[in-house]
PDB file of N, CA and C in Angstrom:
ATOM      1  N   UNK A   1      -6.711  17.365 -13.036  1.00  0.00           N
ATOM      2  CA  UNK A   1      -7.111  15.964 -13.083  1.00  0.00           C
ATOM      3  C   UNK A   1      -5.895  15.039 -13.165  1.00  0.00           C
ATOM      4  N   UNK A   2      -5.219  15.473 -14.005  1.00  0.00           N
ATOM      5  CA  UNK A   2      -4.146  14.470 -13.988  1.00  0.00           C
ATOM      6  C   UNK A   2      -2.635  14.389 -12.696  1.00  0.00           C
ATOM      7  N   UNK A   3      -3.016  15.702 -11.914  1.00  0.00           N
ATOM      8  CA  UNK A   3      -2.243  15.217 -10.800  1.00  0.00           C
ATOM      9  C   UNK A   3      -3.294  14.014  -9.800  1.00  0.00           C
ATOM     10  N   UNK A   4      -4.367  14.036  -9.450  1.00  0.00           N
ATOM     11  CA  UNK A   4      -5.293  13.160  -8.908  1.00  0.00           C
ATOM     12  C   UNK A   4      -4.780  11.420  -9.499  1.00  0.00           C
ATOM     13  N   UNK A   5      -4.898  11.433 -10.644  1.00  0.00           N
ATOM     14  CA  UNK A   5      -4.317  10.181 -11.487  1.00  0.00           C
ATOM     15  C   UNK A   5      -2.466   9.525 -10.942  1.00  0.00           C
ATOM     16  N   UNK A   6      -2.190  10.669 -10.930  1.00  0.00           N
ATOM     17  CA  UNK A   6      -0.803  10.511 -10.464  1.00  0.00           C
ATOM     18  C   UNK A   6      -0.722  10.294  -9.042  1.00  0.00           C
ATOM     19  N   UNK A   7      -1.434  10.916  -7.936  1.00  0.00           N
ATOM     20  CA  UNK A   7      -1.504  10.330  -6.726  1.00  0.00           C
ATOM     21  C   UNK A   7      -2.053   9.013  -6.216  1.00  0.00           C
ATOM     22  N   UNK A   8      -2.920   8.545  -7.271  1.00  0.00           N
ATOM     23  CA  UNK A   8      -3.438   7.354  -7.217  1.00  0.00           C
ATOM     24  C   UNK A   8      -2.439   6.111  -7.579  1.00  0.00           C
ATOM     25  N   UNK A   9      -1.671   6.710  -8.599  1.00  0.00           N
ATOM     26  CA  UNK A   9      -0.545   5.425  -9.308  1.00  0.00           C
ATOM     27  C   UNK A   9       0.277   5.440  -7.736  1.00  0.00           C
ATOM     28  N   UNK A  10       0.812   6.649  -6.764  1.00  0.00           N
ATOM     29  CA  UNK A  10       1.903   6.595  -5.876  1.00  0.00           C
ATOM     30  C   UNK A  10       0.798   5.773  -4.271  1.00  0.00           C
ATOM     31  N   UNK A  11      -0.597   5.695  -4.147  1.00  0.00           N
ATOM     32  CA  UNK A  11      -1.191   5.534  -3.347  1.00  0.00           C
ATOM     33  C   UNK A  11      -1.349   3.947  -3.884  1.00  0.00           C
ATOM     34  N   UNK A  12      -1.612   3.461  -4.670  1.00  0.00           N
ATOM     35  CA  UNK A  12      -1.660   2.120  -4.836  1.00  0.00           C
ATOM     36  C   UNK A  12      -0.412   1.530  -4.969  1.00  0.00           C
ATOM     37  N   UNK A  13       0.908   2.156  -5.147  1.00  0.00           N
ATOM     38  CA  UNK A  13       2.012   1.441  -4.922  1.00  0.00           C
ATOM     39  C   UNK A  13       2.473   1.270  -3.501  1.00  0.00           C
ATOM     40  N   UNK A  14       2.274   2.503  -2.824  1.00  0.00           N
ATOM     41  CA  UNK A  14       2.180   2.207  -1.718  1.00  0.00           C
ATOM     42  C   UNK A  14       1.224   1.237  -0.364  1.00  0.00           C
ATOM     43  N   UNK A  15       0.185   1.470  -1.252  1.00  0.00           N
ATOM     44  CA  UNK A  15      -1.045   0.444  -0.481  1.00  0.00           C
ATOM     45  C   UNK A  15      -0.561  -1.116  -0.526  1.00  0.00           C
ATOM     46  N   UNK A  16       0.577  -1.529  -1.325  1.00  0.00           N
ATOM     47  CA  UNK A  16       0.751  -2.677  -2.005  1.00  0.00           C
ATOM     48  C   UNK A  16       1.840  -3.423  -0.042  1.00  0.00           C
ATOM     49  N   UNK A  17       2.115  -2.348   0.644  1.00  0.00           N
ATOM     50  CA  UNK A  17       2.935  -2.601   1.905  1.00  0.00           C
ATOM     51  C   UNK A  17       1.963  -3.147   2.580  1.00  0.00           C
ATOM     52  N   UNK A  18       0.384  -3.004   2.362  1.00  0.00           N
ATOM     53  CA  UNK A  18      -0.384  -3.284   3.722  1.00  0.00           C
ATOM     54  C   UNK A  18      -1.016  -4.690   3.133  1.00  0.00           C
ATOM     55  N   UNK A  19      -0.702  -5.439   2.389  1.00  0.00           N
ATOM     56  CA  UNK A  19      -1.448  -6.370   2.328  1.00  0.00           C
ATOM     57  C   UNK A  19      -1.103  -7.225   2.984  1.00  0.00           C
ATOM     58  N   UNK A  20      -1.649  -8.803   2.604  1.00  0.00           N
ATOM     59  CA  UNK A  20      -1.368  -9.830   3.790  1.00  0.00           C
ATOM     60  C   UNK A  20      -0.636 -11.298   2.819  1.00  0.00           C
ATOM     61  N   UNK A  21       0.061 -10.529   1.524  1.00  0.00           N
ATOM     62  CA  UNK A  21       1.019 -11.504   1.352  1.00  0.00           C
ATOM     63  C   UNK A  21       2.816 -10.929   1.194  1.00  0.00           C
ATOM     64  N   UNK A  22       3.636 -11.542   0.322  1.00  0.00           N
ATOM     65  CA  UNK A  22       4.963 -11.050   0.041  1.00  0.00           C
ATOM     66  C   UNK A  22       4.687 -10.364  -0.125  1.00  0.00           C
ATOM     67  N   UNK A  23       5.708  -8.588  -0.144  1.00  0.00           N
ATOM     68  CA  UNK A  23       5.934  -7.777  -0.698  1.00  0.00           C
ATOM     69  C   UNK A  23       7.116  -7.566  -1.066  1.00  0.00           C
ATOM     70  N   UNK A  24       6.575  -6.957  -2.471  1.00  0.00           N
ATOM     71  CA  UNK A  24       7.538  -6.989  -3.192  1.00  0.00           C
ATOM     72  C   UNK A  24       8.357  -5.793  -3.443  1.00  0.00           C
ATOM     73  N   UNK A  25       9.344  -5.349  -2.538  1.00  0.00           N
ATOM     74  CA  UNK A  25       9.958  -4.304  -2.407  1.00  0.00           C
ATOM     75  C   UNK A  25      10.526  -3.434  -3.154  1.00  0.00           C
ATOM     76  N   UNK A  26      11.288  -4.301  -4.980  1.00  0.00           N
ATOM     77  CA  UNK A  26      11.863  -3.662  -6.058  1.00  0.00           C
ATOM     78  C   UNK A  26      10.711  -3.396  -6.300  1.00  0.00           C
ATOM     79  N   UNK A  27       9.620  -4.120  -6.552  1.00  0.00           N
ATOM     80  CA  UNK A  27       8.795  -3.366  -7.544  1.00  0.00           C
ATOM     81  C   UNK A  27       8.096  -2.097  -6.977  1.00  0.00           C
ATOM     82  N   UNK A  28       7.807  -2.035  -5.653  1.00  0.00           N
ATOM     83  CA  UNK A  28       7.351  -0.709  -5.083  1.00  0.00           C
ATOM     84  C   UNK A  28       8.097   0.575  -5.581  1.00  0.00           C
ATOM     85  N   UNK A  29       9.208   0.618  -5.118  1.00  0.00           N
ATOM     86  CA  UNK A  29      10.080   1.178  -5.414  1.00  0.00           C
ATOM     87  C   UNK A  29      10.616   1.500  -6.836  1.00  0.00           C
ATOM     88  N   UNK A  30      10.065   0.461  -7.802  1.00  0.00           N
ATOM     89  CA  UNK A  30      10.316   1.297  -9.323  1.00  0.00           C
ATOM     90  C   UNK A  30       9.583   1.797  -9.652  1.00  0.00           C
ATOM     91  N   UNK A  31       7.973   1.656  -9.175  1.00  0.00           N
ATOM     92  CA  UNK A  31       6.677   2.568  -9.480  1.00  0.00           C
ATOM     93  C   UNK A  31       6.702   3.616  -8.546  1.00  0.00           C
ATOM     94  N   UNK A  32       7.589   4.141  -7.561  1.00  0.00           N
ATOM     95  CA  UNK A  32       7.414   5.202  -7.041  1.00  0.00           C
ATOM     96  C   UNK A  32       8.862   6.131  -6.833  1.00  0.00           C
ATOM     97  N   UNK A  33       9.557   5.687  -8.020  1.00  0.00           N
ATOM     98  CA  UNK A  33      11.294   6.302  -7.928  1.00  0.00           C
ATOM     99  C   UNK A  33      11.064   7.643  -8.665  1.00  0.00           C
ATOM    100  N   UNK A  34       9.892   8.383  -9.273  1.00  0.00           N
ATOM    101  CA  UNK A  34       9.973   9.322  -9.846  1.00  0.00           C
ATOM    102  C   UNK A  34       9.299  10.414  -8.927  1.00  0.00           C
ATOM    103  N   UNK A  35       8.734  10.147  -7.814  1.00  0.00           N
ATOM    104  CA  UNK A  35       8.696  11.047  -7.010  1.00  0.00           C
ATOM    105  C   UNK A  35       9.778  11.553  -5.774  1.00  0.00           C
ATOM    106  N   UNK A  36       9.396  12.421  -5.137  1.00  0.00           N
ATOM    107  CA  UNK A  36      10.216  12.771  -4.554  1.00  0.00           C
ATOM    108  C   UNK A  36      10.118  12.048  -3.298  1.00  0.00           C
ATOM    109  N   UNK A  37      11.416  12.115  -2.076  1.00  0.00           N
ATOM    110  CA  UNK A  37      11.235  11.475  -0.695  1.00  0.00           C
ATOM    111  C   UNK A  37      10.587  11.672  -0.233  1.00  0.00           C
ATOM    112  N   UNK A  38      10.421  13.032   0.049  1.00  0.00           N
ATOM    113  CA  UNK A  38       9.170  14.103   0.977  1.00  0.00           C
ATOM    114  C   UNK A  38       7.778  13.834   0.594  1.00  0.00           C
ATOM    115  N   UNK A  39       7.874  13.531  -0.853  1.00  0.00           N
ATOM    116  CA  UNK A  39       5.945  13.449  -1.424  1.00  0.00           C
ATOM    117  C   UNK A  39       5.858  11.671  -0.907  1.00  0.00           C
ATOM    118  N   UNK A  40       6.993  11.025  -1.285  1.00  0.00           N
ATOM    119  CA  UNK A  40       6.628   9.288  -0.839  1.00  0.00           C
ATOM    120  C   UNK A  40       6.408   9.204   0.659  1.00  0.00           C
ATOM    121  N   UNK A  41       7.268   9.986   1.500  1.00  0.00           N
ATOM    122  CA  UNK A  41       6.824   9.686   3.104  1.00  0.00           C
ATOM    123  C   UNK A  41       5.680  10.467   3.420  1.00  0.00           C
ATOM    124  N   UNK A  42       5.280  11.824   2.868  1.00  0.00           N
ATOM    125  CA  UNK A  42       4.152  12.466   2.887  1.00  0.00           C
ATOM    126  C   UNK A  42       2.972  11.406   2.676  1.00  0.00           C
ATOM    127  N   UNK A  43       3.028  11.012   1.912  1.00  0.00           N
ATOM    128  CA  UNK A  43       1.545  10.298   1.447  1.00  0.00           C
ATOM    129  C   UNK A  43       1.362   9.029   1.750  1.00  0.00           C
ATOM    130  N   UNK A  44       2.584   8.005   2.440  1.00  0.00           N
ATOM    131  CA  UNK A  44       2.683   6.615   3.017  1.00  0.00           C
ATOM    132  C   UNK A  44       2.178   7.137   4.184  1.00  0.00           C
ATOM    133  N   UNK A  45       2.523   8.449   5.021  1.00  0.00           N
ATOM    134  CA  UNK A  45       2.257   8.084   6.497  1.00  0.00           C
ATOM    135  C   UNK A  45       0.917   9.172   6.662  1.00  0.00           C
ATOM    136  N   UNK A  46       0.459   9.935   6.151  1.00  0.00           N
ATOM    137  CA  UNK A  46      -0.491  10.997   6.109  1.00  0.00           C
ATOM    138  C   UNK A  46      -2.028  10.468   5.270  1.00  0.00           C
ATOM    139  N   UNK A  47      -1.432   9.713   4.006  1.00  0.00           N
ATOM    140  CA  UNK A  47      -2.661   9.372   3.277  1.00  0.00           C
ATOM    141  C   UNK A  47      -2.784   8.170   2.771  1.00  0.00           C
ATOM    142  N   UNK A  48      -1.923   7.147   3.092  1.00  0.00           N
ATOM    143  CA  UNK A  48      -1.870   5.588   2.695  1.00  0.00           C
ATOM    144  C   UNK A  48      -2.473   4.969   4.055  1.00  0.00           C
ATOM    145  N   UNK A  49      -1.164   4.838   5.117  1.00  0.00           N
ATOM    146  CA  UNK A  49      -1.075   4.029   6.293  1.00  0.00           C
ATOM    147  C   UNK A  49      -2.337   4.786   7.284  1.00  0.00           C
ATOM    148  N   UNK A  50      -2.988   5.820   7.053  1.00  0.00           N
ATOM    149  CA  UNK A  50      -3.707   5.867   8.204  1.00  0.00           C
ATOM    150  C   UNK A  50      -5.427   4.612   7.307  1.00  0.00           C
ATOM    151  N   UNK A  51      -5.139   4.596   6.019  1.00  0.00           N
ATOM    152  CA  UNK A  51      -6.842   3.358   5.791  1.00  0.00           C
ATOM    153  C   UNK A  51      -6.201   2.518   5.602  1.00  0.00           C
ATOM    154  N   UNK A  52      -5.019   2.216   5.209  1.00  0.00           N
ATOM    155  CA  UNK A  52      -4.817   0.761   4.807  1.00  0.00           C
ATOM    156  C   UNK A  52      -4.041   0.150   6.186  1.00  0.00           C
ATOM    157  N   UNK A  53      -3.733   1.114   7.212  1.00  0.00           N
ATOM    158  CA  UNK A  53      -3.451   0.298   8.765  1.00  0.00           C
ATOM    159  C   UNK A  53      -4.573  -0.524   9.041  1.00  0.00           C
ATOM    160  N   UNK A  54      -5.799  -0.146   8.764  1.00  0.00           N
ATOM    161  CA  UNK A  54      -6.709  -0.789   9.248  1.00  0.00           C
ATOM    162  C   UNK A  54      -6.726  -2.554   9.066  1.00  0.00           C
ATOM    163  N   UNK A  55      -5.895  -3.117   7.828  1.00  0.00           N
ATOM    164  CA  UNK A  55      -6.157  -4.267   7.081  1.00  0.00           C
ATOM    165  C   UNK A  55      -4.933  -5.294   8.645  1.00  0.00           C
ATOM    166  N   UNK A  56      -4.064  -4.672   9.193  1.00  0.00           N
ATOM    167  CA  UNK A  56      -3.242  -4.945  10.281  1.00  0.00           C
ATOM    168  C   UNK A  56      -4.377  -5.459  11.897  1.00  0.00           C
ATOM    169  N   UNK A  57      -5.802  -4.681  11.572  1.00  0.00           N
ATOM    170  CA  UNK A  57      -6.464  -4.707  12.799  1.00  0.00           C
ATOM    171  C   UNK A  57      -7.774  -5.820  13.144  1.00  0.00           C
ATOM    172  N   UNK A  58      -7.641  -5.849  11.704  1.00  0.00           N
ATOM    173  CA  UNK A  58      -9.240  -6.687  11.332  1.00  0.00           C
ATOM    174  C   UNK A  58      -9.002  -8.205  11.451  1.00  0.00           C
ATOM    175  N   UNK A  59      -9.784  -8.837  12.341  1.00  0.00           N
ATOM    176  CA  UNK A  59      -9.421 -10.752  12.388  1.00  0.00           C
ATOM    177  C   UNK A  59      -9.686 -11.038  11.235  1.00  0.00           C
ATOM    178  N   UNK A  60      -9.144 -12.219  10.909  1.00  0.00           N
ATOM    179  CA  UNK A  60      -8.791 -13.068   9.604  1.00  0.00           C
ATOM    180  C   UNK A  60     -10.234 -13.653   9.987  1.00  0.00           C
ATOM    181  N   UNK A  61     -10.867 -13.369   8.808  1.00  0.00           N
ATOM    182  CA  UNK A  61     -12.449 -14.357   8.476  1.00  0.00           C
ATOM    183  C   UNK A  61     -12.284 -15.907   8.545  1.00  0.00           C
ATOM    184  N   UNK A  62     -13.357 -15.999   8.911  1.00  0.00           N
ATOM    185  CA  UNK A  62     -13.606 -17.431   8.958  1.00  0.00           C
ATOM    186  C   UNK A  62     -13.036 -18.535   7.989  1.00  0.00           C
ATOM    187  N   UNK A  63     -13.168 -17.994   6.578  1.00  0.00           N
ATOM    188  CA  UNK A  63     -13.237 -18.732   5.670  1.00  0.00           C
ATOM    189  C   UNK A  63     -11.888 -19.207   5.520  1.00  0.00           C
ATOM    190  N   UNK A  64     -10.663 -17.855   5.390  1.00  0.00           N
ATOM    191  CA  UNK A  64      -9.231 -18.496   5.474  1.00  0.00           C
ATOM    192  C   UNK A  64      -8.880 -19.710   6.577  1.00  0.00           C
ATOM    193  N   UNK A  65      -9.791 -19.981   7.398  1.00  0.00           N
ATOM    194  CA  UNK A  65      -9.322 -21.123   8.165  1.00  0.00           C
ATOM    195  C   UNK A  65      -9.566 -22.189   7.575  1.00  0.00           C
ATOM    196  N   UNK A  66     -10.112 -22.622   6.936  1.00  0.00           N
ATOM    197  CA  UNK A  66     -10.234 -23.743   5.828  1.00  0.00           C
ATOM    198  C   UNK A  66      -9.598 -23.948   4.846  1.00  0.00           C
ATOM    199  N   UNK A  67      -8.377 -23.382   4.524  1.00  0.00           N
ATOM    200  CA  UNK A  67      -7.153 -23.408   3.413  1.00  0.00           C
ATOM    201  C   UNK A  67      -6.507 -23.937   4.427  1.00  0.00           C
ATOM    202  N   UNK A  68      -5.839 -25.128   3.698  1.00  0.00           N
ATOM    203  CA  UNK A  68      -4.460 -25.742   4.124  1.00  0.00           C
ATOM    204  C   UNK A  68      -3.071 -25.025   3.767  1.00  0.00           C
ATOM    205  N   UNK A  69      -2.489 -25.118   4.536  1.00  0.00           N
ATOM    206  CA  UNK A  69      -1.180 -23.999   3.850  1.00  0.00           C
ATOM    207  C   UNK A  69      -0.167 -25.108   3.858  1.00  0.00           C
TER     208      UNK A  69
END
């Protein structure tokens, strides 16, 4: 169980690349400096980026067009 817990802390730090504001690059990187290279590119390109690519594909809803930026 508690490796499951631990893939989740490295899958939500990583999920933090696909959103649709700043990212914040130190902080990714201090929540995921205790794993290894191989397990961080393992699981960004095998078990992160193939659901959270999706957020790259989907049109911007209606509603954000009504915020002034």
């Amino acid at each position: 169980m508690e490796g499951i817990v631990k893939k989740r802390e490295l899958w939500s730090a990583l999920s933090e690349l696909f959103v649709d504001n700043e990212i914040n690059y130190d902080a990714i990187a201090k929540k995921v400096q205790s794993y290894s290279l191989d397990t961080i590119e393992y699981s960004l390109f095998y078990e992160v980026a193939p659901i959270c690519s999706l957020n790259f594909s989907i049109v911007i809803p209606a509603v954000w067009s009504f915020f002034e930026i």
